[in-house]
N, C-alpha and C. Protein backbone atom coordinates (compact mmCIF):
# COMPACT_ATOMS: atom_id res chain seq x y z
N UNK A 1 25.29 24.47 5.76
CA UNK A 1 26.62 24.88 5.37
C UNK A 1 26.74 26.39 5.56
N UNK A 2 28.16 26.88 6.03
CA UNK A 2 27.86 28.26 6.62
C UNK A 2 28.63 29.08 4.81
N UNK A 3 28.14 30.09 4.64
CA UNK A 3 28.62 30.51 3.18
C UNK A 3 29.71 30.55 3.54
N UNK A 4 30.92 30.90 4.13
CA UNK A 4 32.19 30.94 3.87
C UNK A 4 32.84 29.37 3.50
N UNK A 5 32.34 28.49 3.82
CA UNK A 5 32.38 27.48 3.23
C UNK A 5 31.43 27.08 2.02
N UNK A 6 30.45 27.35 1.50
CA UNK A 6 29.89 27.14 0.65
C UNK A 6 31.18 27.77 -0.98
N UNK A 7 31.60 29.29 0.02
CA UNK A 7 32.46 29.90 -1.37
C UNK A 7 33.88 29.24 -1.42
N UNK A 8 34.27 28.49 -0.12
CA UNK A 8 35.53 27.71 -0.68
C UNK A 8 35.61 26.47 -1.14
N UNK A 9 34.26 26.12 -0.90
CA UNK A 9 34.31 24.51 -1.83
C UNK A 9 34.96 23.78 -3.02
N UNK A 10 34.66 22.94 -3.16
CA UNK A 10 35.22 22.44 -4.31
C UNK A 10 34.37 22.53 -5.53
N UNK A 11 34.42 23.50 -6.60
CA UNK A 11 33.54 23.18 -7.80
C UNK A 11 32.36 22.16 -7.64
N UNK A 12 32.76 20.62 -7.43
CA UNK A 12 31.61 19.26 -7.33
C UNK A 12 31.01 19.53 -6.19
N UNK A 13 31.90 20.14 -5.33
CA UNK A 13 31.46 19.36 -3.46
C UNK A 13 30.21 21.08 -3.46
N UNK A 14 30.01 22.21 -3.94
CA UNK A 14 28.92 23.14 -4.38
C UNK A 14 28.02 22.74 -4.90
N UNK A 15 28.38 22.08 -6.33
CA UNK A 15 27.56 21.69 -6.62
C UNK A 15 26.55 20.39 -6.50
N UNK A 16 26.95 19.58 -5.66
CA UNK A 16 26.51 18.50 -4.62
C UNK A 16 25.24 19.19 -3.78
N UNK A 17 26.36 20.00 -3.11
CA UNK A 17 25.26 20.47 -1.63
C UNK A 17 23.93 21.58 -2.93
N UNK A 18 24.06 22.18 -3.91
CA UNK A 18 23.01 22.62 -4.79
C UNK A 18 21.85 21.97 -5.09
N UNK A 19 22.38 20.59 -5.40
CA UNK A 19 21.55 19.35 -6.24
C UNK A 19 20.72 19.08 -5.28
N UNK A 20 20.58 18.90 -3.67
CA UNK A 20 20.11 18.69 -2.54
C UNK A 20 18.98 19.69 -2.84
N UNK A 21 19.07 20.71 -3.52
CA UNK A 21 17.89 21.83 -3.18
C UNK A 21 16.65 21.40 -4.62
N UNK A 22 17.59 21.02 -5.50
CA UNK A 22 16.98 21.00 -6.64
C UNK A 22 17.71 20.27 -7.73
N UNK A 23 17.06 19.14 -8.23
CA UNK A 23 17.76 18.48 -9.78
C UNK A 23 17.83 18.48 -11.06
N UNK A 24 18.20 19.93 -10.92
CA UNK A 24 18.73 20.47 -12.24
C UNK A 24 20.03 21.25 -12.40
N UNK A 25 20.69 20.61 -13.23
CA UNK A 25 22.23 20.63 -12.92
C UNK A 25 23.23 21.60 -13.51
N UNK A 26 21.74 22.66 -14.37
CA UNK A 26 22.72 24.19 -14.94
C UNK A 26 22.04 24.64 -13.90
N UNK A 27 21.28 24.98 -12.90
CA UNK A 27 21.30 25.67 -11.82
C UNK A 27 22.12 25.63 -11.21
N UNK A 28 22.40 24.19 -10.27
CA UNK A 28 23.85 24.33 -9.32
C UNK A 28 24.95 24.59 -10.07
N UNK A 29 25.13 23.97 -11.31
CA UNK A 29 26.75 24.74 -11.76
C UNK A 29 26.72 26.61 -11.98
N UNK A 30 25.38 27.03 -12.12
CA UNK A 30 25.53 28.21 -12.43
C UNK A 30 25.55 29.06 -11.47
N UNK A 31 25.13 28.62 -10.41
CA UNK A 31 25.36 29.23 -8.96
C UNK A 31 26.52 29.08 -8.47
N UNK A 32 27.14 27.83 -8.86
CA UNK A 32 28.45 27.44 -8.09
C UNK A 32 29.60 28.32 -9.11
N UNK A 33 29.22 29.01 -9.99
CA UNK A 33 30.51 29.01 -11.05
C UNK A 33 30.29 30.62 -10.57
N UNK A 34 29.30 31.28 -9.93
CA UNK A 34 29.59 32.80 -9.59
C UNK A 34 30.08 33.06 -8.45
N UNK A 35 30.49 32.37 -7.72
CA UNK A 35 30.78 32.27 -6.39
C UNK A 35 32.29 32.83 -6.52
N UNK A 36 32.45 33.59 -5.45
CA UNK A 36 32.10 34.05 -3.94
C UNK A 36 31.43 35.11 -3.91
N UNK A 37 29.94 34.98 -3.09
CA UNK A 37 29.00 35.69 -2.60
C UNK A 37 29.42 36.42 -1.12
N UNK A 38 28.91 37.62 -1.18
CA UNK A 38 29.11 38.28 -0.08
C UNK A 38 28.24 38.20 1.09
N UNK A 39 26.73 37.50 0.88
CA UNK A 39 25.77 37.07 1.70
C UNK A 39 25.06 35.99 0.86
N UNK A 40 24.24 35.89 2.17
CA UNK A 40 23.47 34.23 1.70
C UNK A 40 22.39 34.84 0.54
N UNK A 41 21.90 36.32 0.80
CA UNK A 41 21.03 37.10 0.07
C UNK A 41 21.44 37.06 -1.71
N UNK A 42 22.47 36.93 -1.53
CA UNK A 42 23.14 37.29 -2.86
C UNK A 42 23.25 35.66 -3.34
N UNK A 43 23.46 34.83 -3.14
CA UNK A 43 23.41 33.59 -2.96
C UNK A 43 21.71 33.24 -3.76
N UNK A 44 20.64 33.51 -3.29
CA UNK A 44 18.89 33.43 -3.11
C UNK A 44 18.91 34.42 -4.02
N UNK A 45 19.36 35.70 -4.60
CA UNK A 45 18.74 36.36 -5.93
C UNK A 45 19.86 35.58 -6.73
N UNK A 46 20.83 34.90 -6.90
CA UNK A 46 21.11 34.35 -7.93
C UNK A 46 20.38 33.42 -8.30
N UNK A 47 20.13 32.68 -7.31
CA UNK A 47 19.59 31.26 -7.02
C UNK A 47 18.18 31.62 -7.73
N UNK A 48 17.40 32.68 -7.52
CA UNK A 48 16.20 32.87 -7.96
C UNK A 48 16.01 33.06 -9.62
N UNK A 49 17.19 33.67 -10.27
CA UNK A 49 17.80 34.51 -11.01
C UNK A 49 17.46 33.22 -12.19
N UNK A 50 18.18 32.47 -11.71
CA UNK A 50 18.52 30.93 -12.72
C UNK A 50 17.25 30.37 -12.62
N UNK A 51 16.78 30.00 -11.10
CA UNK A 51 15.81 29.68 -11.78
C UNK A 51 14.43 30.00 -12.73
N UNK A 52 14.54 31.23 -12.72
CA UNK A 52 13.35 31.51 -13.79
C UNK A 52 13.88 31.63 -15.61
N UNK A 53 15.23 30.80 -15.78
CA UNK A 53 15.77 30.35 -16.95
C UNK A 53 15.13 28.79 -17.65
N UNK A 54 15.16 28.54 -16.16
CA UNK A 54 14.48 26.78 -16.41
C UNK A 54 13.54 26.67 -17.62
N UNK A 55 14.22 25.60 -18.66
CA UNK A 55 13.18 25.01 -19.39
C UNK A 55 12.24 24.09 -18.95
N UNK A 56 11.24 23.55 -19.77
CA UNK A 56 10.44 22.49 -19.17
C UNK A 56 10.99 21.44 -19.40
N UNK A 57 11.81 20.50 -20.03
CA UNK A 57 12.48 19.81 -19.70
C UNK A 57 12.99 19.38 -18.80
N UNK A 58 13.86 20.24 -18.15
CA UNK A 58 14.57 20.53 -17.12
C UNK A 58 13.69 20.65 -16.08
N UNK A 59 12.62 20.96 -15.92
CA UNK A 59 11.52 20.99 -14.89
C UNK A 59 11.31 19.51 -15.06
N UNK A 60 10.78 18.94 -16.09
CA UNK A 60 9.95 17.36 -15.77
C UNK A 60 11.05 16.22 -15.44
N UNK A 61 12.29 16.88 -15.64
CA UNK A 61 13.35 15.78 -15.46
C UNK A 61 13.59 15.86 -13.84
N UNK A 62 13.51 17.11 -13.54
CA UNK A 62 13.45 17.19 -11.67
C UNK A 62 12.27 16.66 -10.85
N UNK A 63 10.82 16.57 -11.66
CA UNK A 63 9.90 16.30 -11.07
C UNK A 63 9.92 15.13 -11.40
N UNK A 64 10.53 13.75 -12.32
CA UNK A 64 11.11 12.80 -12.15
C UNK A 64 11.96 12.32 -11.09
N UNK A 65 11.96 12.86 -10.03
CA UNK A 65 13.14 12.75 -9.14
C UNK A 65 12.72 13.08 -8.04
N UNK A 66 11.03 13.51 -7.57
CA UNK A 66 10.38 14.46 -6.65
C UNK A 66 9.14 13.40 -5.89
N UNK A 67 9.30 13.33 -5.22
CA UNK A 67 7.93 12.73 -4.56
C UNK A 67 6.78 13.36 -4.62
N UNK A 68 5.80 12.14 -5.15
CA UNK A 68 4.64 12.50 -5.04
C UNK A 68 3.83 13.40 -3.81
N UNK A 69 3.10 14.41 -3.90
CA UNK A 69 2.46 15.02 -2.37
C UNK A 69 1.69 13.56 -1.94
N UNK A 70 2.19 13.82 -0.48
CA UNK A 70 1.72 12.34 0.26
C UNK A 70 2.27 11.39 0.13
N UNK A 71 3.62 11.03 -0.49
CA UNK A 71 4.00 10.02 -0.84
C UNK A 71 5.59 10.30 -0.29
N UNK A 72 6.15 9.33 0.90
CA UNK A 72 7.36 9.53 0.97
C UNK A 72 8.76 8.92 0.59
N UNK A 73 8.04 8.61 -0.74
CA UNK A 73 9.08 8.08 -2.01
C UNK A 73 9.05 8.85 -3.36
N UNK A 74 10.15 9.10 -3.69
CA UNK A 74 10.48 9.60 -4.99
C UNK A 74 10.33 8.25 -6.22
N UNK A 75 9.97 8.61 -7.88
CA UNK A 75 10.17 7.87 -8.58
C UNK A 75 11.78 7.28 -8.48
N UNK A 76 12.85 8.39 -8.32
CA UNK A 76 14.10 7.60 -8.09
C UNK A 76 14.36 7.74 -7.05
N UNK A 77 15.78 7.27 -6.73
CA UNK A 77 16.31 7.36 -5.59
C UNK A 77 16.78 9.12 -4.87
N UNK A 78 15.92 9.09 -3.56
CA UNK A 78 17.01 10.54 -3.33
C UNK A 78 17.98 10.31 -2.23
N UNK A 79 18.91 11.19 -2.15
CA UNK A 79 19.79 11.78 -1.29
C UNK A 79 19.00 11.41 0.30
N UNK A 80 20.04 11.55 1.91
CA UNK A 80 19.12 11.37 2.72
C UNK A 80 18.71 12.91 2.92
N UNK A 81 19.67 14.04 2.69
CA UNK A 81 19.11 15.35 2.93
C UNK A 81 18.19 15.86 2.03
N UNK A 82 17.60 15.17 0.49
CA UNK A 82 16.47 15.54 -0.11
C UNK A 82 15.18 14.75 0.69
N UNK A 83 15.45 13.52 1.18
CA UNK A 83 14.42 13.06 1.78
C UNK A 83 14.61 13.89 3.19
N UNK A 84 14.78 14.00 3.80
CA UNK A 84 14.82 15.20 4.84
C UNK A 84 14.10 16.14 4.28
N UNK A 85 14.19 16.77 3.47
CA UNK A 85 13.62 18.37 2.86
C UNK A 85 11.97 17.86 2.69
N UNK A 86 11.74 16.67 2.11
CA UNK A 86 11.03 16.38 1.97
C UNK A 86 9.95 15.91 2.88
N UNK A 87 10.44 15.15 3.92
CA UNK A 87 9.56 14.79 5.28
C UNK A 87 9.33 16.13 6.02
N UNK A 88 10.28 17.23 5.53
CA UNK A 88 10.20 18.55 6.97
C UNK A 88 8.65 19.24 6.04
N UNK A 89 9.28 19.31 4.80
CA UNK A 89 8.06 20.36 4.19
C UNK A 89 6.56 19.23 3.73
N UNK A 90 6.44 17.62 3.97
CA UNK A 90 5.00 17.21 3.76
C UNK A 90 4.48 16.84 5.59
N UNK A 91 5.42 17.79 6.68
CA UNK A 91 4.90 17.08 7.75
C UNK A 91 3.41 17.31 7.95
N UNK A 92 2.84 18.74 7.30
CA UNK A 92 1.67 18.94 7.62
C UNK A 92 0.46 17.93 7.18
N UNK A 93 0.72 17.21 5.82
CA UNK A 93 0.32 16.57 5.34
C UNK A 93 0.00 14.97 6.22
N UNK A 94 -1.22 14.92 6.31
CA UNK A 94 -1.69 13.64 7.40
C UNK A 94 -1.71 12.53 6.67
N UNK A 95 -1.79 11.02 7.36
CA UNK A 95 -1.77 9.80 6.64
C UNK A 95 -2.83 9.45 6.94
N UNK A 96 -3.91 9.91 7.42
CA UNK A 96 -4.94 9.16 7.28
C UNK A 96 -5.11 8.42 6.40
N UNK A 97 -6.15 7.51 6.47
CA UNK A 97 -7.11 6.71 5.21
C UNK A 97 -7.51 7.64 3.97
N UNK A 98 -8.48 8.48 4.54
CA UNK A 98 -9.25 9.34 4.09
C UNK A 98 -8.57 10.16 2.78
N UNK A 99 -7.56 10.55 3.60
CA UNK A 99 -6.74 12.09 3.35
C UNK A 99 -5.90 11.27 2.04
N UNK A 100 -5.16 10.15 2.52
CA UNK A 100 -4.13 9.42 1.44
C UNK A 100 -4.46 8.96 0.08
N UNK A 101 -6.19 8.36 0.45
CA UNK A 101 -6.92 7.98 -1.00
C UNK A 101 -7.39 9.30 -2.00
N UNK A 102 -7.90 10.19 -1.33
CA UNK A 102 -8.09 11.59 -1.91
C UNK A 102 -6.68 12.32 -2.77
N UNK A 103 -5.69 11.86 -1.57
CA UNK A 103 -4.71 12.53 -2.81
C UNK A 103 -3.92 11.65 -3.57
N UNK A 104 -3.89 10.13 -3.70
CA UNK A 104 -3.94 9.72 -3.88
C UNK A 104 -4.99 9.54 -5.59
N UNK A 105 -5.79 9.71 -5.41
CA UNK A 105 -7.30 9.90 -6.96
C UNK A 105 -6.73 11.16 -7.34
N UNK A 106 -6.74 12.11 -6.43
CA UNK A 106 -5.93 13.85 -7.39
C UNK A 106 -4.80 13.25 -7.98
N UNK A 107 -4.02 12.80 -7.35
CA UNK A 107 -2.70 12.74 -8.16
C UNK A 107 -2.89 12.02 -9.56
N UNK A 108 -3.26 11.05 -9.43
CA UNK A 108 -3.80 10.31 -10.82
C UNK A 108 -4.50 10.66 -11.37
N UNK A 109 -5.71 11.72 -10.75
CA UNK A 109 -6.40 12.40 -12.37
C UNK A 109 -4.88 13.85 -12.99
N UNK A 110 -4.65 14.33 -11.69
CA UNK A 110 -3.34 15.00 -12.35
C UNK A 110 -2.57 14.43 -13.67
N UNK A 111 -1.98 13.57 -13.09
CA UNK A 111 -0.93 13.18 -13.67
C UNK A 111 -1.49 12.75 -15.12
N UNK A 112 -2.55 12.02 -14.99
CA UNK A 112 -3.14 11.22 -16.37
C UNK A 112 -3.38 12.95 -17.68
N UNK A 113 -4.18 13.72 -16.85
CA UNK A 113 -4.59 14.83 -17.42
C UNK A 113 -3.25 15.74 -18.12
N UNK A 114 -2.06 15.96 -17.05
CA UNK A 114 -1.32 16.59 -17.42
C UNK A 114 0.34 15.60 -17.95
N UNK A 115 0.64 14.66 -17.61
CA UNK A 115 1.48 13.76 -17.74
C UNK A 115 2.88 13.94 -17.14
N UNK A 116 2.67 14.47 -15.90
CA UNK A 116 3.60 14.65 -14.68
C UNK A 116 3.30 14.69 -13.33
N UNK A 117 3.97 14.78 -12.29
CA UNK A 117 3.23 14.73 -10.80
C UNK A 117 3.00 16.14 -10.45
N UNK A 118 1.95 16.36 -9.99
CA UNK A 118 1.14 17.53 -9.19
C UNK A 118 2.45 17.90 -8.23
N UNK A 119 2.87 19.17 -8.62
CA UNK A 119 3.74 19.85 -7.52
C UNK A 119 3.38 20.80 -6.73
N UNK A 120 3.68 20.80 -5.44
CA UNK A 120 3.09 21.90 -4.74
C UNK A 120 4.59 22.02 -3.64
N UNK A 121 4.68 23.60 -3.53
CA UNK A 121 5.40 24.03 -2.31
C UNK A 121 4.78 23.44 -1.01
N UNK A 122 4.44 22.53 -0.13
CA UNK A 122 3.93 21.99 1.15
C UNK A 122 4.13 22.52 1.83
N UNK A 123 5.42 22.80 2.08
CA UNK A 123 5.73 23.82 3.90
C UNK A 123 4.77 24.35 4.36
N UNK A 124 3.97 24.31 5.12
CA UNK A 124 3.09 25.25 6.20
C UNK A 124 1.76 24.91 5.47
N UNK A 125 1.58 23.83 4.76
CA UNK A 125 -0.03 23.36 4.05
C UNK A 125 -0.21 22.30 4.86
N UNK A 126 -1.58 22.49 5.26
CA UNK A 126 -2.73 21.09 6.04
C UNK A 126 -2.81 20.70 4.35
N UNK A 127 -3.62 19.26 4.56
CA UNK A 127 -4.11 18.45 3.96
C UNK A 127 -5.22 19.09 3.44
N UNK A 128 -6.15 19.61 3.99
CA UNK A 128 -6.94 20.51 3.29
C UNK A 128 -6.58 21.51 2.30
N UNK A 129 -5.44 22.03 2.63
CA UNK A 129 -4.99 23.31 1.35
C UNK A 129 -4.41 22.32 -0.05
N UNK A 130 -3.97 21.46 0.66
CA UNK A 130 -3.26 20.51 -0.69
C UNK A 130 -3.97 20.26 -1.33
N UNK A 131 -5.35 19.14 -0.94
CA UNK A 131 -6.30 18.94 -1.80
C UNK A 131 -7.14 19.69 -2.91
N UNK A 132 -7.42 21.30 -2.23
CA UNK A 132 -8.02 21.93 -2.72
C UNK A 132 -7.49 22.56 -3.97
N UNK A 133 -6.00 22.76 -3.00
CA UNK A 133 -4.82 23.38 -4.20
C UNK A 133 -5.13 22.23 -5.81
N UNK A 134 -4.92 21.06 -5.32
CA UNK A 134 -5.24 20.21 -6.33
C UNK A 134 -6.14 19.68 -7.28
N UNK A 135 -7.22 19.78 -6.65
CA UNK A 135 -8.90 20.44 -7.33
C UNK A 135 -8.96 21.40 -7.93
N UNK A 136 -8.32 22.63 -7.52
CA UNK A 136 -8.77 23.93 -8.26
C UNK A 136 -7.27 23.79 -9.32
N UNK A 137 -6.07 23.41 -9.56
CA UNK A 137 -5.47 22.85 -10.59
C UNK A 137 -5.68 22.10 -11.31
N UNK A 138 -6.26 21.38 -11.28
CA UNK A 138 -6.71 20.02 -12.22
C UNK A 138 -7.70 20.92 -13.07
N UNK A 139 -8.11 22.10 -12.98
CA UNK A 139 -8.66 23.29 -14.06
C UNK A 139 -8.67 23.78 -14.76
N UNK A 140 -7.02 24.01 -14.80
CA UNK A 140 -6.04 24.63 -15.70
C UNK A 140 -5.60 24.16 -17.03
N UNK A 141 -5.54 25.02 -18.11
CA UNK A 141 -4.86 24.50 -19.00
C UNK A 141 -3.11 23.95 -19.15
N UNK A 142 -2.94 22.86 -19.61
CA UNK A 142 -1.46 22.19 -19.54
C UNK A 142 -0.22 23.75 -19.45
N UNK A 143 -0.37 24.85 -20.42
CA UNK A 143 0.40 25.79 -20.50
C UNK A 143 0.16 26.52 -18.94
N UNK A 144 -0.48 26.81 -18.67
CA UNK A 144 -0.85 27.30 -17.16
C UNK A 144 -0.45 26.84 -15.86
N UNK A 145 -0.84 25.48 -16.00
CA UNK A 145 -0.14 24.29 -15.00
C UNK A 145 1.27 24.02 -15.30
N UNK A 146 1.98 24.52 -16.55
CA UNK A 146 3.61 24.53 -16.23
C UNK A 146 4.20 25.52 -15.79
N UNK A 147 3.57 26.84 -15.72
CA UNK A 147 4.09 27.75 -15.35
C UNK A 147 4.09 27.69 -13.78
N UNK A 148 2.87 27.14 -12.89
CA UNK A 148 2.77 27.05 -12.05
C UNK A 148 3.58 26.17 -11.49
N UNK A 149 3.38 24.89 -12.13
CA UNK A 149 4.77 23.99 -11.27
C UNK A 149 6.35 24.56 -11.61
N UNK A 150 6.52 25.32 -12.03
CA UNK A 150 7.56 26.47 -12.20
C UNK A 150 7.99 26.79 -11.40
N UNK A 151 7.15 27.72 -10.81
CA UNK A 151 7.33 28.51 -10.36
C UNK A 151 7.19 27.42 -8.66
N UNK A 152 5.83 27.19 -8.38
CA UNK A 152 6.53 25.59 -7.26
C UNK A 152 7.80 25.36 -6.92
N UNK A 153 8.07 24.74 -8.26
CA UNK A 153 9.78 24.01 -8.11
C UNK A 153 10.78 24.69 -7.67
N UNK A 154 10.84 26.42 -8.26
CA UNK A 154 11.36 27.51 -8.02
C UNK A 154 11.60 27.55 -6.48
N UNK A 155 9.99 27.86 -5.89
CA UNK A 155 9.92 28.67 -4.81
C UNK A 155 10.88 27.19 -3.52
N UNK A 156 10.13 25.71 -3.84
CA UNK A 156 10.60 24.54 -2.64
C UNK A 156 12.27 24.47 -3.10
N UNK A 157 12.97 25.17 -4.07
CA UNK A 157 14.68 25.14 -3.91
C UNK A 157 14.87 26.28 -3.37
N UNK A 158 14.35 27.35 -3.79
CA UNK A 158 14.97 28.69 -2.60
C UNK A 158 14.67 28.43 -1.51
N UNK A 159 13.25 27.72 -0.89
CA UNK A 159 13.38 27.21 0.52
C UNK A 159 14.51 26.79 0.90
N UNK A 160 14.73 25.36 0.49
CA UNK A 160 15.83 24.59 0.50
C UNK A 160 17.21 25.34 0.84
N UNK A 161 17.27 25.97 0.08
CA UNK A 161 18.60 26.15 0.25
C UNK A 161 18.40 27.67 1.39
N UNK A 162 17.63 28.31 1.18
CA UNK A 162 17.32 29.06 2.30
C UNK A 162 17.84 28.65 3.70
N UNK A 163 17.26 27.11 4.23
CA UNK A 163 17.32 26.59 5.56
C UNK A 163 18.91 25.99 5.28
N UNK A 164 19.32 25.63 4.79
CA UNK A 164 20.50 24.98 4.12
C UNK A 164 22.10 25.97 4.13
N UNK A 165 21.86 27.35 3.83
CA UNK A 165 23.08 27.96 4.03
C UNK A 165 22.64 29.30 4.88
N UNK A 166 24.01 28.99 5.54
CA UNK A 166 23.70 29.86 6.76
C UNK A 166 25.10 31.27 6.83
N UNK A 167 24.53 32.19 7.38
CA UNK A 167 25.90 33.51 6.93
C UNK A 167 27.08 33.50 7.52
């Protein structure tokens, strides 16, 4: 979407194309309710702005909604442009046998340990960085590991919407 259309939208039809980046729904209204931006820049420090407001709530209710790493299904249903976001940033990620059962056992000692899915920014990660990423997390204390998938969740919606609006 080119921003001069992003700033004449419709209140919903903003906050629509928002939700695509991320599912949490005082972010897109709070981005959509400052609008009109003078660049996409200004757009990405708001966007950044809000998100470091995020409660954890609001984090586990989005990672309810997020596909597992390696997995190209969400617990719910997504959008076809979140599944898009999603196949572009796990392409590095291989299907082997090997590779799928490994993250596959991480994810489930994750999840059991911490009681949510292992998030990671993917874009530009082999299968090797994931895993490891996921080994050396599974370390962390629960308070530590939320800040981190935080900040995760943070960084794969400013992607998002990064590739997503254009000047």
């Amino acid at each position: 979407m080119q921003l001069v259309e992003f700033n004449q939208a419709s209140s919903p039809d903003a906050i629509r194309f928002l939700k695509h980046c991320v599912q949490i729904p005082s972010w897109s209204t709070q981005i959509a309710a400052k609008r009109p931006y003078v660049s996409v820049e200004d757009v990405l420090n708001t966007a950044a702005q809000q998100a470091a407001s995020w409660t954890w709530d609001e984090i586990k209710t989005a990672l309810d909604n997020h596909p597992r790493i390696g997995e190209k299904k969400a617990q719910a249903e997504l959008s076809e442009i979140e599944k898009s976001f999603s196949n572009r940033e796990q392409s590095s990620i291989t299907a082997d046998e090997e590779t799928q059962l490994a993250l596959l056992k991480g994810n489930i000692a994750y999840e059991k340990k911490y009681g949510f899915i292992f998030l990671i920014k993917a874009s530009g990660l082999s299968s090797e960085d994931v895993l490891q990423a996921l080994k050396y997390r599974l370390v962390n204390d629960p308070e530590i590991e939320k800040r981190i998938v935080h900040n995760q969740l943070a960084e794969i919606a400013l992607l998002r919407l990064s590739q997503e609006l254009q000047p």
